[in-house]
Protein backbone atom coordinates (compact mmCIF):
# COMPACT_ATOMS: atom_id res chain seq x y z
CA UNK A 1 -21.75 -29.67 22.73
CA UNK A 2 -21.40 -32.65 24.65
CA UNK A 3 -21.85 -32.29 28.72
CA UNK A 4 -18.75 -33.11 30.75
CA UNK A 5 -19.99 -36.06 33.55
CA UNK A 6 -18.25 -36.25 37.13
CA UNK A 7 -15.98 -39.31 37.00
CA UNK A 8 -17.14 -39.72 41.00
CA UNK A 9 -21.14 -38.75 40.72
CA UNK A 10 -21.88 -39.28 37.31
CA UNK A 11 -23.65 -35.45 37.24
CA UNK A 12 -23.45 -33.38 34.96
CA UNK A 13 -23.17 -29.93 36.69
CA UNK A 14 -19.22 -28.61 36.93
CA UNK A 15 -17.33 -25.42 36.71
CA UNK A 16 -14.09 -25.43 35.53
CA UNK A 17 -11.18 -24.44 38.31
CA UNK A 18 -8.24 -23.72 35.75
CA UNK A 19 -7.97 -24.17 32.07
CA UNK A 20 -4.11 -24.10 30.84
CA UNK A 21 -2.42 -25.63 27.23
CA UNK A 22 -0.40 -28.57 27.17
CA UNK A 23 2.85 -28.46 26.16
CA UNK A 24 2.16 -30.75 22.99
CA UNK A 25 0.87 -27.71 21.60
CA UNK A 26 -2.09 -29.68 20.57
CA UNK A 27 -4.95 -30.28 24.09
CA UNK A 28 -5.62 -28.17 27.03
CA UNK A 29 -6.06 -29.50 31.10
CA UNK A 30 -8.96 -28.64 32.83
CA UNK A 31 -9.11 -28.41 36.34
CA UNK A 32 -12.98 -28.85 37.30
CA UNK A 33 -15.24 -29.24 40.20
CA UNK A 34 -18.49 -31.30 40.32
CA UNK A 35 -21.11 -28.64 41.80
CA UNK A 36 -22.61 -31.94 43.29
CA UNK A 37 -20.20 -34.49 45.04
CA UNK A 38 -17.78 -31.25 45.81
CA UNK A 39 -15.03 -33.18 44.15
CA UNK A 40 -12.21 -32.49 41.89
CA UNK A 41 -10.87 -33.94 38.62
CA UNK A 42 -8.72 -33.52 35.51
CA UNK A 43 -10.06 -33.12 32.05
CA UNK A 44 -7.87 -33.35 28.60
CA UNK A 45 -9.23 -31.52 25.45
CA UNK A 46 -7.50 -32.20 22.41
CA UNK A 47 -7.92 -30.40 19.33
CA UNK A 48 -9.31 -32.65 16.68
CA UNK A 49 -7.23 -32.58 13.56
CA UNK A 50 -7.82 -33.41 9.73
CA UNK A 51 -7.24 -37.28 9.42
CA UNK A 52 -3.59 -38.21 8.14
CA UNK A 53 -3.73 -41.36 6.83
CA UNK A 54 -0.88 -43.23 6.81
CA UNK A 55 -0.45 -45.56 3.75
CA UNK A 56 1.11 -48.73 4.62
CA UNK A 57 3.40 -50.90 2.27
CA UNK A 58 0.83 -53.12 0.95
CA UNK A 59 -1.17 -49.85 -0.15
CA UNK A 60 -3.72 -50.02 2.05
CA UNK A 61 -4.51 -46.38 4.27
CA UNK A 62 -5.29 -46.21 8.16
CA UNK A 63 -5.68 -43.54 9.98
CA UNK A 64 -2.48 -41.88 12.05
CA UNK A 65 -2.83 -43.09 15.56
CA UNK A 66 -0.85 -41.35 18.21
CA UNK A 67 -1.39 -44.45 20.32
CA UNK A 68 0.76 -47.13 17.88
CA UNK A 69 3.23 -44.51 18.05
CA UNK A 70 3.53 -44.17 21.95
CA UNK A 71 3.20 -48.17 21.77
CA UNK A 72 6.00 -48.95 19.10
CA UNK A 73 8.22 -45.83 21.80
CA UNK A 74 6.92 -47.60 24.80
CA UNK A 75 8.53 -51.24 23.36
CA UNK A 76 11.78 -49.62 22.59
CA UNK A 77 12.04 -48.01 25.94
CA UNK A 78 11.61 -50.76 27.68
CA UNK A 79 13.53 -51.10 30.87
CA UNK A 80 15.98 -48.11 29.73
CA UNK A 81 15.95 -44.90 32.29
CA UNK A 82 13.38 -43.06 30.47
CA UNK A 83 10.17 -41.18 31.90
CA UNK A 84 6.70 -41.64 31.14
CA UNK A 85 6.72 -37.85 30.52
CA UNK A 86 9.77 -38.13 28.28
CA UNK A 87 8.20 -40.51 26.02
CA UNK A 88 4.86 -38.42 25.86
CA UNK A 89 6.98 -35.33 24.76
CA UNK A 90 8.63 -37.57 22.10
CA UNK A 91 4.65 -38.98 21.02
CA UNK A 92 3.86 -35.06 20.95
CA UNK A 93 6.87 -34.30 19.02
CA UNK A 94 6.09 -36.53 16.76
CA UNK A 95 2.47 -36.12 16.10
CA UNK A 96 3.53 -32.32 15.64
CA UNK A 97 6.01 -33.31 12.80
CA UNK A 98 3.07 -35.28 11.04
CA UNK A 99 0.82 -32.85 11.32
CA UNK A 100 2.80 -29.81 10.44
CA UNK A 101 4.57 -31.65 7.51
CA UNK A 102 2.02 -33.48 5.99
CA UNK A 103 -1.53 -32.76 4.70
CA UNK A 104 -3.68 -35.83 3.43
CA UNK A 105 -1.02 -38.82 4.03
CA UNK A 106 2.20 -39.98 5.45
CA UNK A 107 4.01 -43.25 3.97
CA UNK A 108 4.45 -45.67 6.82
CA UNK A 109 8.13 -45.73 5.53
CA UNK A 110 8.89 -42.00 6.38
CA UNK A 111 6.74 -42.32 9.83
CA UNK A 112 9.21 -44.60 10.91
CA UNK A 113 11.98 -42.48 9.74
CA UNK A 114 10.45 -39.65 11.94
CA UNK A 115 10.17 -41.86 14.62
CA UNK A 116 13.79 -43.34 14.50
CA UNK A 117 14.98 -39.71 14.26
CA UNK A 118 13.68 -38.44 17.70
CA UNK A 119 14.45 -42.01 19.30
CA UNK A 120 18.54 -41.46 18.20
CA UNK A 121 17.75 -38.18 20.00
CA UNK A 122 15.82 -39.97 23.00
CA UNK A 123 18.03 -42.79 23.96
CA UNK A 124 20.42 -45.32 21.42
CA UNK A 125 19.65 -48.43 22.96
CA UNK A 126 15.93 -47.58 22.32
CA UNK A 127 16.76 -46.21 19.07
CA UNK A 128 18.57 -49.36 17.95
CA UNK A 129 16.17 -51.54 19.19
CA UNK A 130 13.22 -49.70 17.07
CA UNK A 131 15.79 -49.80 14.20
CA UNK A 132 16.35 -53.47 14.52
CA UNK A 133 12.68 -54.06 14.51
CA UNK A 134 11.88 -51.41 11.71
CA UNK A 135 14.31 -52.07 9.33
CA UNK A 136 14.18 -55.56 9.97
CA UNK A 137 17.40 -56.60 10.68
CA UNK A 138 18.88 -60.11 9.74
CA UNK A 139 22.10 -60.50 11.27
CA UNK A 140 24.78 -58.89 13.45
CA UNK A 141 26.77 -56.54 10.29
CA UNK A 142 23.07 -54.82 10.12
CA UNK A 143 23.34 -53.86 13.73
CA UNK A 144 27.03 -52.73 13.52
CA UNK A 145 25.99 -50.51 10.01
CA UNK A 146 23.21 -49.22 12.25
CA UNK A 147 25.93 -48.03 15.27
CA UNK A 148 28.61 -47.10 13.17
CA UNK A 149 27.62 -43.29 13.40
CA UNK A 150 27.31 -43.83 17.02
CA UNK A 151 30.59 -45.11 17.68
CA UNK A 152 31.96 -42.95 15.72
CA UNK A 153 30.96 -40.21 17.65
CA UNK A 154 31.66 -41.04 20.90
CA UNK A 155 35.48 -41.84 19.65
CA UNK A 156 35.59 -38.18 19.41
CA UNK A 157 33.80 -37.12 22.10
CA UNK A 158 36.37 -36.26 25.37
CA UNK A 159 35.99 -38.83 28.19
């Protein structure tokens, strides 16, 4: 088992304050204190999974990286009134619906489908903007096709 180093002190000697799980479901915060420098920090265990591998559309297999997916959110979201925390519960979300639907692999086709599904959720203008990228849009009728079910809906909704 590999020691846990103070981030102030570099020593190796801590107890830990407070253990608690995350909601993701999947890594649990630490609350330790260096038995050195007196000092306090945060840890983050996360439960190491089976590799998904997700198989791109040339065929070729990476692994599943929660960070591309927080990335790809974090480029949609730009500039749009939504939290830090809100996109890490939508990363989470995600990575939970990889993991919980799919054993070996995961076509980068129905990741993005995933994805696009808890953005419409999330925020439109992010989801849209994801879309656009995702499915490649080339003019302005593929962005109408795309909104279509949202304008629908708010037609009915009561103002």
């Amino acid at each position: 088992m590999a020691t846990m180093k103070c981030p102030f002190c570099r020593d190796d000697n801590d107890r830990v304050i407070d253990s608690r799980a995350c909601q993701d479901g999947f890594s649990i915060r630490r609350r330790r204190e260096c038995l050195s420098c007196k000092r306090r920090y945060t840890t983050y265990e996360r439960l190491e999974e089976t590799a998904i591998k997700v198989v791109k559309k040339d065929g070729s297999r990476v692994p599943f990286c929660r960070e591309n997916v927080r990335s790809g959110l974090e480029r949609a979201c730009w500039k749009r009134p939504i939290s830090d925390r809100d996109v890490e519960r939508t990363v989470a979300a995600i990575e939970n619906d990889v993991y919980s639907s799919f054993e070996n692999e995961i076509e980068s086709r129905r990741l993005g489908e995933i994805v696009m599904e808890h953005l419409r959720e999330l925020d439109e203008v992010a989801f849209v903007r994801f879309a656009s990228v995702y499915r490649q849009f080339a003019d302005a009728s593929d962005f109408v096709e795309e909104l279509r079910p949202f304008l629908v809906d708010h037609r009915k909704a009561p103002r």
